[in-house]
PDB file of N, CA and C in Angstrom:
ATOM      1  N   UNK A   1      64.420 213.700 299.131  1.00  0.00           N
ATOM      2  CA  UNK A   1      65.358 212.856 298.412  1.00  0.00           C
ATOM      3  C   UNK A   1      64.656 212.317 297.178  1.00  0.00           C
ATOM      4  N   UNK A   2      65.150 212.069 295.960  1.00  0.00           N
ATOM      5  CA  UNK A   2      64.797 211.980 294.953  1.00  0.00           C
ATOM      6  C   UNK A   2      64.666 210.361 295.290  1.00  0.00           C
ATOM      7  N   UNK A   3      63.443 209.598 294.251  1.00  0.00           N
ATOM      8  CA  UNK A   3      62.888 208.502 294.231  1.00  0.00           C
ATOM      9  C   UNK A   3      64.282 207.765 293.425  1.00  0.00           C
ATOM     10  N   UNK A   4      65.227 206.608 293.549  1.00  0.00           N
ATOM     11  CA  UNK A   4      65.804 206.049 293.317  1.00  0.00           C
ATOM     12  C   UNK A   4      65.814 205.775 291.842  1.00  0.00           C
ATOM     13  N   UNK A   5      64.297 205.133 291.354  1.00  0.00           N
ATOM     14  CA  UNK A   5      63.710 205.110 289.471  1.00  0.00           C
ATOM     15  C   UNK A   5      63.630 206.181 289.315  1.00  0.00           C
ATOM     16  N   UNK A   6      63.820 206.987 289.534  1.00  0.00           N
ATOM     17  CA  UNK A   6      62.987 208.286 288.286  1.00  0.00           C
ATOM     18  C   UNK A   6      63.898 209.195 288.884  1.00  0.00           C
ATOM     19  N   UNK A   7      63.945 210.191 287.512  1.00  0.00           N
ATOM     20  CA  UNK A   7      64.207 211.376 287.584  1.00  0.00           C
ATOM     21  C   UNK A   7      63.856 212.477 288.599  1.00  0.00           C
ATOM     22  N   UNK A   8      62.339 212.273 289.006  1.00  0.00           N
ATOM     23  CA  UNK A   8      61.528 213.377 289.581  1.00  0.00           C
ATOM     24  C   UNK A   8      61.988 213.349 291.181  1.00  0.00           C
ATOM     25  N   UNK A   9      62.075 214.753 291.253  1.00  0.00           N
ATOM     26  CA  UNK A   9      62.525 215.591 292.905  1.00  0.00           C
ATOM     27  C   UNK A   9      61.679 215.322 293.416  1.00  0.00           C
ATOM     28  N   UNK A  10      60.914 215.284 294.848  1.00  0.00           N
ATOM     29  CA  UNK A  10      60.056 215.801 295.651  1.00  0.00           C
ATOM     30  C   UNK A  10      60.012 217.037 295.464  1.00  0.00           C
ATOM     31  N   UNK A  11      58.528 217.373 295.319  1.00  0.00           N
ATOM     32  CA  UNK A  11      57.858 218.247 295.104  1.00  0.00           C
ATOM     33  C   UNK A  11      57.918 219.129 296.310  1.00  0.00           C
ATOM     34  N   UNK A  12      57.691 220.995 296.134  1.00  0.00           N
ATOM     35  CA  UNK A  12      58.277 222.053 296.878  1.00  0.00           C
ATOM     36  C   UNK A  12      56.658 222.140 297.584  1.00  0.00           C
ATOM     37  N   UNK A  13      56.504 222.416 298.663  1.00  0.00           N
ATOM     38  CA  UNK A  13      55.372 222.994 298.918  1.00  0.00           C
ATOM     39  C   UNK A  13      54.738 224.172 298.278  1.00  0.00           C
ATOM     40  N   UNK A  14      53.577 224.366 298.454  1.00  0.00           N
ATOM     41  CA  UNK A  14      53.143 225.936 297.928  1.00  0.00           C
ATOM     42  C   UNK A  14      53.673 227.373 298.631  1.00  0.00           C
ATOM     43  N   UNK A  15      53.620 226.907 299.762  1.00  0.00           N
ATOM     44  CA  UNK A  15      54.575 227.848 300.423  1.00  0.00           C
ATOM     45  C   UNK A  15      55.987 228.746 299.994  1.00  0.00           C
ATOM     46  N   UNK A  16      56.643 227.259 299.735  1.00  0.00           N
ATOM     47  CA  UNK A  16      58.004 227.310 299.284  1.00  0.00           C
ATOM     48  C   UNK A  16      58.186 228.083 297.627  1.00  0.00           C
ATOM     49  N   UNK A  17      57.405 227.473 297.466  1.00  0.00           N
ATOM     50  CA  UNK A  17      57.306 227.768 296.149  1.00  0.00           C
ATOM     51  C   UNK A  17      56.841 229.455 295.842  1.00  0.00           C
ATOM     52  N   UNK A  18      55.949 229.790 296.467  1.00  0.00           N
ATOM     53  CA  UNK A  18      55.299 231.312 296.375  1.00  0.00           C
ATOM     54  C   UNK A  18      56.994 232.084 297.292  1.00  0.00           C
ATOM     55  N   UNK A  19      57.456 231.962 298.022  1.00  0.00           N
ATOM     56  CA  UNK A  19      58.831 232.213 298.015  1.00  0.00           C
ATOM     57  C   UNK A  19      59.675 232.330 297.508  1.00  0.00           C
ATOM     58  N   UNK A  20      59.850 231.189 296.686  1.00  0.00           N
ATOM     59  CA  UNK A  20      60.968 230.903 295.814  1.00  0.00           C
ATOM     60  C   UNK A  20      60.899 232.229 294.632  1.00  0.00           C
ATOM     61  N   UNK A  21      59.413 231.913 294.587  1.00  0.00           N
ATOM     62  CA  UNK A  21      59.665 233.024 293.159  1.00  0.00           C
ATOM     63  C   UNK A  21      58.283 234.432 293.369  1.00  0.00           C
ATOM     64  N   UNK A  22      58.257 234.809 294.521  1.00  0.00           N
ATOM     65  CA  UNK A  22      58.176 236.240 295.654  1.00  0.00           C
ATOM     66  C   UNK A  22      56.682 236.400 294.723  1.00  0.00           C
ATOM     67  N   UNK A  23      55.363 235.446 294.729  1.00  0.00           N
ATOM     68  CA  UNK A  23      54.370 235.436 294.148  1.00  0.00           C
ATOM     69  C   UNK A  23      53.535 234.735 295.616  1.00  0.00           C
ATOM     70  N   UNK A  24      52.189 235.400 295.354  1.00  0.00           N
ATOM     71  CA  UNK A  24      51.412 235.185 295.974  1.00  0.00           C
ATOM     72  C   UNK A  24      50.888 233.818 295.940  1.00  0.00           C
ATOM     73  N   UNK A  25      50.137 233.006 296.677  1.00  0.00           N
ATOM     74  CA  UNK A  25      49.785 231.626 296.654  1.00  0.00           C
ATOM     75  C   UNK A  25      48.642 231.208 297.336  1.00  0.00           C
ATOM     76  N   UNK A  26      47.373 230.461 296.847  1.00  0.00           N
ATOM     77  CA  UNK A  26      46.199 230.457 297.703  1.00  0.00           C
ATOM     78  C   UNK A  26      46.089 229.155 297.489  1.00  0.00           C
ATOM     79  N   UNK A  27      45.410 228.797 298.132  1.00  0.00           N
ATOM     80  CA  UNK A  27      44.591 227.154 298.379  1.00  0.00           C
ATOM     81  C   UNK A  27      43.603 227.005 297.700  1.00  0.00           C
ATOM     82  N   UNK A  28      42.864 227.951 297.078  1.00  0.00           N
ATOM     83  CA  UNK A  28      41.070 227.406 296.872  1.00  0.00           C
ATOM     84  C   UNK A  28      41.262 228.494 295.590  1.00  0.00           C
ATOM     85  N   UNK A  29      40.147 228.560 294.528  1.00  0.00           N
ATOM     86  CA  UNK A  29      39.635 229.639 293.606  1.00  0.00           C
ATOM     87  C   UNK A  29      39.364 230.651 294.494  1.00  0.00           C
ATOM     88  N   UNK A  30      38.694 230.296 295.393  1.00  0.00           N
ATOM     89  CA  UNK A  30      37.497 231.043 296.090  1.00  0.00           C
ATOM     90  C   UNK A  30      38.321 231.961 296.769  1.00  0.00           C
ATOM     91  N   UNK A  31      39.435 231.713 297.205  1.00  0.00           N
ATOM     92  CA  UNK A  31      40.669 232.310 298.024  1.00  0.00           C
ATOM     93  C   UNK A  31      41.314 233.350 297.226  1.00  0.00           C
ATOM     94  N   UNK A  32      41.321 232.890 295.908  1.00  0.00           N
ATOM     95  CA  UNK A  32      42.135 233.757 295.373  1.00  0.00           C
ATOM     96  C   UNK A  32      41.311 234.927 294.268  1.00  0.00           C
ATOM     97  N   UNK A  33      39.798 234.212 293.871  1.00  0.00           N
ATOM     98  CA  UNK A  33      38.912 235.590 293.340  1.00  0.00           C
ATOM     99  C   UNK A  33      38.686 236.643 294.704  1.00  0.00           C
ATOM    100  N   UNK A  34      38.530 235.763 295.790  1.00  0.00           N
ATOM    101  CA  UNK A  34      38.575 237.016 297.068  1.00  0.00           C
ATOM    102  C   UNK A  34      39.618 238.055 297.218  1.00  0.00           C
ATOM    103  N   UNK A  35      41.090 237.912 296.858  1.00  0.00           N
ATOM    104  CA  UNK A  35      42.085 238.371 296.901  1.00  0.00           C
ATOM    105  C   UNK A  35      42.069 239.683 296.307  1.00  0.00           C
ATOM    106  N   UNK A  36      40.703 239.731 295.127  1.00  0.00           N
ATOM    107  CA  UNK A  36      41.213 241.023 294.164  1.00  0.00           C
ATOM    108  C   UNK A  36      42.087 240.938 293.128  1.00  0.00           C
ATOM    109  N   UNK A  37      42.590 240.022 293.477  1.00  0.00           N
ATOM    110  CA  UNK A  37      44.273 239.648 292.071  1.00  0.00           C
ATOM    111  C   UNK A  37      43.637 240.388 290.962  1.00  0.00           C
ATOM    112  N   UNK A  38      43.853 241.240 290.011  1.00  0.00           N
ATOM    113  CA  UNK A  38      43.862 241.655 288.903  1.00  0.00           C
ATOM    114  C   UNK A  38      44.318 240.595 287.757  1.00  0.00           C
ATOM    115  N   UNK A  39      43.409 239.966 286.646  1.00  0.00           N
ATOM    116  CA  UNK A  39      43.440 238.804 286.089  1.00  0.00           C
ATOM    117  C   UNK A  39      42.879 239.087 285.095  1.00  0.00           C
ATOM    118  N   UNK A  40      43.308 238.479 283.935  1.00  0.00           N
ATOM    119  CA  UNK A  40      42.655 238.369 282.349  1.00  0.00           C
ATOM    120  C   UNK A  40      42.408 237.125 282.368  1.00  0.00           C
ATOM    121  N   UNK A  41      42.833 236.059 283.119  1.00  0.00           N
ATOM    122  CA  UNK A  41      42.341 235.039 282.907  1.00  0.00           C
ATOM    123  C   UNK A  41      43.067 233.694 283.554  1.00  0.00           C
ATOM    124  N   UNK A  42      42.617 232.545 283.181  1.00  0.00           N
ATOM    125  CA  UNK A  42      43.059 231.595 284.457  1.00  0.00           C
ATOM    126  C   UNK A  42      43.100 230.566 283.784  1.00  0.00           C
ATOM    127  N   UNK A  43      44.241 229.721 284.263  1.00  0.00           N
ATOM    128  CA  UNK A  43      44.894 228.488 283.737  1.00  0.00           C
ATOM    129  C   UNK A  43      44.347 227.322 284.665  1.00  0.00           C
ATOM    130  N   UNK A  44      43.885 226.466 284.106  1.00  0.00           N
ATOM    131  CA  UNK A  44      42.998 225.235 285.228  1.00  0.00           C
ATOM    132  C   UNK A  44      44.013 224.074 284.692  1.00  0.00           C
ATOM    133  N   UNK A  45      44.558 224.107 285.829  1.00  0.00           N
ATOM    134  CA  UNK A  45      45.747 222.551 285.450  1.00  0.00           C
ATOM    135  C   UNK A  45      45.416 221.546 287.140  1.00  0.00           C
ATOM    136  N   UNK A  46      44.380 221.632 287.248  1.00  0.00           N
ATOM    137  CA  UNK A  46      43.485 221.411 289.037  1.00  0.00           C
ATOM    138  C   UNK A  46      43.347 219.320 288.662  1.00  0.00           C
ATOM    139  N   UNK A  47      43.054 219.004 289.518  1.00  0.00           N
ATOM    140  CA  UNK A  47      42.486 217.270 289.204  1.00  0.00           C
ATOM    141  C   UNK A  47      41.102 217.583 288.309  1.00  0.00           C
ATOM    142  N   UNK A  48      41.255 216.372 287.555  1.00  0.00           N
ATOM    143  CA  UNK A  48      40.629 216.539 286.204  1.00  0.00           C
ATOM    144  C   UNK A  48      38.991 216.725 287.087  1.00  0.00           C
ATOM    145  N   UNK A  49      38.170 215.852 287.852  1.00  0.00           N
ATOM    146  CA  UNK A  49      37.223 216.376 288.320  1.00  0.00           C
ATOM    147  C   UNK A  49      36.685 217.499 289.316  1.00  0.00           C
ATOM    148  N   UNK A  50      37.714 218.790 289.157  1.00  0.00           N
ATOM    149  CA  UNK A  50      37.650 219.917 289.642  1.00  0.00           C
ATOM    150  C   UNK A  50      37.506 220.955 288.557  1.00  0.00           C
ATOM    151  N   UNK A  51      37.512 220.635 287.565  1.00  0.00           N
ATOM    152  CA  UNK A  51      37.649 221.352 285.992  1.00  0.00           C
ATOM    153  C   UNK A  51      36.613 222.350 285.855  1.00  0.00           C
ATOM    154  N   UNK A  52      35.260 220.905 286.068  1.00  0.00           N
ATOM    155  CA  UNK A  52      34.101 222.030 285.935  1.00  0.00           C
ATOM    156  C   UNK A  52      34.102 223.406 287.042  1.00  0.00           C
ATOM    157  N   UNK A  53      34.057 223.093 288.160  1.00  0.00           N
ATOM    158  CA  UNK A  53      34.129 223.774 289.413  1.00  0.00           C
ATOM    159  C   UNK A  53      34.641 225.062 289.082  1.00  0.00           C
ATOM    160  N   UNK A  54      36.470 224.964 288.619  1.00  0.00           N
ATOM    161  CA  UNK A  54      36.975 226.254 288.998  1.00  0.00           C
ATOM    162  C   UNK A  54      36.949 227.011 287.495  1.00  0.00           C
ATOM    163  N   UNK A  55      36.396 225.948 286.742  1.00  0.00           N
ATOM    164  CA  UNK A  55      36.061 226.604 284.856  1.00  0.00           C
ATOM    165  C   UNK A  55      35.184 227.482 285.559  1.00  0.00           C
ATOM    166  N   UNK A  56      34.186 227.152 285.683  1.00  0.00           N
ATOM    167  CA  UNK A  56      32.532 227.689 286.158  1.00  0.00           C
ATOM    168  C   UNK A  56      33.050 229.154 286.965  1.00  0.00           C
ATOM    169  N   UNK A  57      33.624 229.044 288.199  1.00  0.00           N
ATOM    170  CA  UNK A  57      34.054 229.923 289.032  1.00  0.00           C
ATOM    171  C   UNK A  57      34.701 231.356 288.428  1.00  0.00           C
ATOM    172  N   UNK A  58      35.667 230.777 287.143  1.00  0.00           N
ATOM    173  CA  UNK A  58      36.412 231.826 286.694  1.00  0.00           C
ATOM    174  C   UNK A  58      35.716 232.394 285.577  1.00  0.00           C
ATOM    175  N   UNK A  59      34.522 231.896 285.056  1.00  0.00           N
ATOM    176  CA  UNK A  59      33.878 232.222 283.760  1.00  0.00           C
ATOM    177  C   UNK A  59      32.986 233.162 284.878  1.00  0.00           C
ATOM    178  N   UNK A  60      32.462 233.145 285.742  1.00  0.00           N
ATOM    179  CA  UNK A  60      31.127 233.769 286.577  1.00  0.00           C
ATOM    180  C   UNK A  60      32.109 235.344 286.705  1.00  0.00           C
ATOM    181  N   UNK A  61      33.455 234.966 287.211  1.00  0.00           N
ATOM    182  CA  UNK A  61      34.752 236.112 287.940  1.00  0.00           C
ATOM    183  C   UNK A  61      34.591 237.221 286.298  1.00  0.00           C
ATOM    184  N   UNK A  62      34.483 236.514 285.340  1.00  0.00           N
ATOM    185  CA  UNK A  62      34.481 237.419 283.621  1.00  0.00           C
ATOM    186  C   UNK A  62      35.845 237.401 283.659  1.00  0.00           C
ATOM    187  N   UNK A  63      36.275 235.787 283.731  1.00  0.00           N
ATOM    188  CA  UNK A  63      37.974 235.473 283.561  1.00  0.00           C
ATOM    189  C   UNK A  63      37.653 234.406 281.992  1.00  0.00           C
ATOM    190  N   UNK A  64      39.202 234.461 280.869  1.00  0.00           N
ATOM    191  CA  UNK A  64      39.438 233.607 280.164  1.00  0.00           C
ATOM    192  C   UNK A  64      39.806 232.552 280.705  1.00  0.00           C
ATOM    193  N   UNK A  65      39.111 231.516 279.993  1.00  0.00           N
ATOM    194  CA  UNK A  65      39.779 230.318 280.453  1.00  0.00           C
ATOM    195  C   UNK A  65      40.961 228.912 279.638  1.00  0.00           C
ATOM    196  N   UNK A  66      41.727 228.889 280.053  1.00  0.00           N
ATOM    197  CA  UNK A  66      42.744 227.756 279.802  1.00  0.00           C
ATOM    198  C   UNK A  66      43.115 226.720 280.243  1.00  0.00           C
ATOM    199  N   UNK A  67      42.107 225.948 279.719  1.00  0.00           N
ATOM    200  CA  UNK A  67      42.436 224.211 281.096  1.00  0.00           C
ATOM    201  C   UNK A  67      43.097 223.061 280.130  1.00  0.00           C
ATOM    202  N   UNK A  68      43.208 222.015 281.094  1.00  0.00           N
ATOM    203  CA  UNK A  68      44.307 220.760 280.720  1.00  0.00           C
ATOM    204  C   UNK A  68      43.372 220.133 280.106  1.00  0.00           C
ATOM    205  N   UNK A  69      43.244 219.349 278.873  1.00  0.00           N
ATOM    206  CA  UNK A  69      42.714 218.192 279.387  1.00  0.00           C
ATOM    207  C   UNK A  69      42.751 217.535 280.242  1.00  0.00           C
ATOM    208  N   UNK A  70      41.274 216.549 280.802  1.00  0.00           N
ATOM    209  CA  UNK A  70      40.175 216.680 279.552  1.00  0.00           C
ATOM    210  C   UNK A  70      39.404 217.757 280.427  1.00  0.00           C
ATOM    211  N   UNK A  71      38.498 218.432 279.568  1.00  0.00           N
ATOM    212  CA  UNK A  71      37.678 219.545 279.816  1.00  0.00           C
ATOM    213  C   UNK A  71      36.731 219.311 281.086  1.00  0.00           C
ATOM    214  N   UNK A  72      36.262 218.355 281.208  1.00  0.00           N
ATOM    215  CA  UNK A  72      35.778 217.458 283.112  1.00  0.00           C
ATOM    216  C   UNK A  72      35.759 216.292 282.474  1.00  0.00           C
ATOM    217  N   UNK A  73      35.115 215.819 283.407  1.00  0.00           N
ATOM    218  CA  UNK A  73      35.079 213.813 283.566  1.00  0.00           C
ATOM    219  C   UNK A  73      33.399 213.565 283.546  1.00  0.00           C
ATOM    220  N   UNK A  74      32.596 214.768 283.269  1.00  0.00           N
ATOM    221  CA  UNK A  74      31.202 214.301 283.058  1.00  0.00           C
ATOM    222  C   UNK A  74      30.830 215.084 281.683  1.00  0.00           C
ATOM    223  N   UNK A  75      30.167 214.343 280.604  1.00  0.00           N
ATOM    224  CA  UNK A  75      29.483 215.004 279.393  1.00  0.00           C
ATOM    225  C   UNK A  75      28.762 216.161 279.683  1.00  0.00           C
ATOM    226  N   UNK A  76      27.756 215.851 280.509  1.00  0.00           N
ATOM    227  CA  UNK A  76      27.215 217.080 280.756  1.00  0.00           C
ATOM    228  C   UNK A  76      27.531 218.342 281.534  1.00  0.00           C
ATOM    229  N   UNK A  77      28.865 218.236 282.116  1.00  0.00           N
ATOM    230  CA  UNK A  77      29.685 219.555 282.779  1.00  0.00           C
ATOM    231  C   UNK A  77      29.934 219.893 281.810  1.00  0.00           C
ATOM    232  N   UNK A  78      30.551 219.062 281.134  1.00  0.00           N
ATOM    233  CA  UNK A  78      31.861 219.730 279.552  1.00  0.00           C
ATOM    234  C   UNK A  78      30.517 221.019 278.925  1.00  0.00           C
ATOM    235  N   UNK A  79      29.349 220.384 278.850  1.00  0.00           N
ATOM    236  CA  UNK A  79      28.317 220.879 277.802  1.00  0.00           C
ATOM    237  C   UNK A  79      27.930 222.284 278.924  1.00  0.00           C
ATOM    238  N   UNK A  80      27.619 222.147 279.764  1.00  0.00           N
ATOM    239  CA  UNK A  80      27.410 223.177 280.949  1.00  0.00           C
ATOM    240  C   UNK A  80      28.597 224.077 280.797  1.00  0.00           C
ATOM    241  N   UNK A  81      29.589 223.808 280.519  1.00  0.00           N
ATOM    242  CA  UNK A  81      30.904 224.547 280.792  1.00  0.00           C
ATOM    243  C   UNK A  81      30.938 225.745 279.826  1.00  0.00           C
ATOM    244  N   UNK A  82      30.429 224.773 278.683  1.00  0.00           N
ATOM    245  CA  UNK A  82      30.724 225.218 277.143  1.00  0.00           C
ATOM    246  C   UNK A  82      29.638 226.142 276.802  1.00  0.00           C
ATOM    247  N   UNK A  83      28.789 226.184 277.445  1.00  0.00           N
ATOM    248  CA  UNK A  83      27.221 226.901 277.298  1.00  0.00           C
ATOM    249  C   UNK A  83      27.863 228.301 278.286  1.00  0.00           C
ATOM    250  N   UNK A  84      27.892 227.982 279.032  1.00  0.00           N
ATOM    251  CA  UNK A  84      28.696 229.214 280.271  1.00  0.00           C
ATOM    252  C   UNK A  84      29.472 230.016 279.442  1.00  0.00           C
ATOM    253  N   UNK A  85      30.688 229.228 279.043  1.00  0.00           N
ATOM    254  CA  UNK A  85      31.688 230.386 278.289  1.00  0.00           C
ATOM    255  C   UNK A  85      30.857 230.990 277.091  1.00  0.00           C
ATOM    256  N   UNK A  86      30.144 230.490 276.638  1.00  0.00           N
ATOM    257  CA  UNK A  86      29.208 231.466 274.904  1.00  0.00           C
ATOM    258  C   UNK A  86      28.606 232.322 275.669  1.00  0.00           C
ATOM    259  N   UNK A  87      27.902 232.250 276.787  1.00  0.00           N
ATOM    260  CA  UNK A  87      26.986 232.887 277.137  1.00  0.00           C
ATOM    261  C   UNK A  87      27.574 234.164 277.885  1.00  0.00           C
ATOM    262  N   UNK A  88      29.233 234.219 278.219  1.00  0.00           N
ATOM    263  CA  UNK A  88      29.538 234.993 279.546  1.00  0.00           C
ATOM    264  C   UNK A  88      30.371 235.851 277.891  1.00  0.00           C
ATOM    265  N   UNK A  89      30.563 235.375 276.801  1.00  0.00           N
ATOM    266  CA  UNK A  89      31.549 235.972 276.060  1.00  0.00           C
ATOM    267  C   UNK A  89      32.929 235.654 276.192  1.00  0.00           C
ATOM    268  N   UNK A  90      33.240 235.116 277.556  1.00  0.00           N
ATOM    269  CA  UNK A  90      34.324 234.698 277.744  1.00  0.00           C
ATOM    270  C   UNK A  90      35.351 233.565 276.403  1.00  0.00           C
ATOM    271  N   UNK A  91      36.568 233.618 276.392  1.00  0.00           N
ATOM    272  CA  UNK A  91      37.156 232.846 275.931  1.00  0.00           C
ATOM    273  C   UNK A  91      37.360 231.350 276.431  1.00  0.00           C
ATOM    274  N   UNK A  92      37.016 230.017 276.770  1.00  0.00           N
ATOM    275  CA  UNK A  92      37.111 228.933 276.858  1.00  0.00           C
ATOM    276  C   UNK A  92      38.272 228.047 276.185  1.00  0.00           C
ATOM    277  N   UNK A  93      39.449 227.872 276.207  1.00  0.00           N
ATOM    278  CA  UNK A  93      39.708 226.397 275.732  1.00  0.00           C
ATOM    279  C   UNK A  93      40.612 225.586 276.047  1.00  0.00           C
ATOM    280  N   UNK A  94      40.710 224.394 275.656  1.00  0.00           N
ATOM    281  CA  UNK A  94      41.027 223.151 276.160  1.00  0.00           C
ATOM    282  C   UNK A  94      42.458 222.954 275.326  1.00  0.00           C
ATOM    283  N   UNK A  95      43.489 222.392 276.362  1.00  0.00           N
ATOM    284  CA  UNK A  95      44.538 221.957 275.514  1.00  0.00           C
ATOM    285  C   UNK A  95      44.548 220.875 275.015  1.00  0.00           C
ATOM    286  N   UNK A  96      44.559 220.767 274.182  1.00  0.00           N
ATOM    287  CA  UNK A  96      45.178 218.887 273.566  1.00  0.00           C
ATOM    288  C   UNK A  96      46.219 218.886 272.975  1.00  0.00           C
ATOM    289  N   UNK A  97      47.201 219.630 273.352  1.00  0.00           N
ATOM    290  CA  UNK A  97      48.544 219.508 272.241  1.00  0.00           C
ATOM    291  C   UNK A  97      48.274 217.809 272.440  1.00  0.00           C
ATOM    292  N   UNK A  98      48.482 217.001 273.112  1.00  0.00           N
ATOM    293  CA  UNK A  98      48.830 215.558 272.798  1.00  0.00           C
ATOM    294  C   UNK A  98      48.748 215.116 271.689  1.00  0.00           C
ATOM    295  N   UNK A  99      47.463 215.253 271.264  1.00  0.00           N
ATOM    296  CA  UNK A  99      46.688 215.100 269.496  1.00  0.00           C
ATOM    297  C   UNK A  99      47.563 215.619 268.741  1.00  0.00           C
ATOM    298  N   UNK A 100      48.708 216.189 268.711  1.00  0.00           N
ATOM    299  CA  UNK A 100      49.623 216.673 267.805  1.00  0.00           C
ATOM    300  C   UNK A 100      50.966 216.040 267.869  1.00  0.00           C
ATOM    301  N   UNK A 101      51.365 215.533 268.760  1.00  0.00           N
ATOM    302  CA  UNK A 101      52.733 215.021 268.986  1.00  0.00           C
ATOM    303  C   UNK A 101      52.566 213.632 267.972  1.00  0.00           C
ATOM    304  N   UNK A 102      53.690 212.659 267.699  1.00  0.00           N
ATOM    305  CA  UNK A 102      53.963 211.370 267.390  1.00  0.00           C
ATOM    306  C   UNK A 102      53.627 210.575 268.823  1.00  0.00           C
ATOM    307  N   UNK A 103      53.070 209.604 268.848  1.00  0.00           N
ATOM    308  CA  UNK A 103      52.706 208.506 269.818  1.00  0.00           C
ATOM    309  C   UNK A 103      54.146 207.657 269.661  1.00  0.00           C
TER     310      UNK A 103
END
């Protein structure tokens, strides 16, 4: 049942959801580089201090990467992250559309 203030539905499970639209669905990175999935690259929209983790994971896989801000929650992951992607050739980057909209 929808929250009384707001617009927003309750959210579908992953389950439901990999159903809904007849796509595969894993729990972990680790679950799903095991899988084999055939991939150019990977979208990190994960809790902001999981960033580094599954950045790292998919740059090691020789996946592009596309994450949310912010890039992690520690200076020196971001810099670790950023050293990883130059070094793997991989593509790295960070969205900020926000920085573009009107406040």
């Amino acid at each position: 049942q929808a929250h009384p203030y707001s617009p927003i539905t309750p959210l579908k499970s992953l389950e439901d959801l990999g159903s809904q639209y007849s796509v595969p669905t894993f729990s972990s990175i680790d679950d799903l580089l095991a899988a084999g999935v055939e991939l150019d690259g990977l979208l990190v929209c994960t809790t902001h201090a999981s960033h580094f983790e599954v950045g790292m994971k998919g740059l090691s896989a020789g996946l592009h990467i596309m994450m949310e801000k912010p890039m992690t929650t520690d200076v020196d992951e971001a810099r670790k992250l950023a050293a990883a992607a130059a070094k793997s050739g991989q593509t790295l980057m960070v969205n900020n559309t926000a920085n573009w909209r009107s406040q």
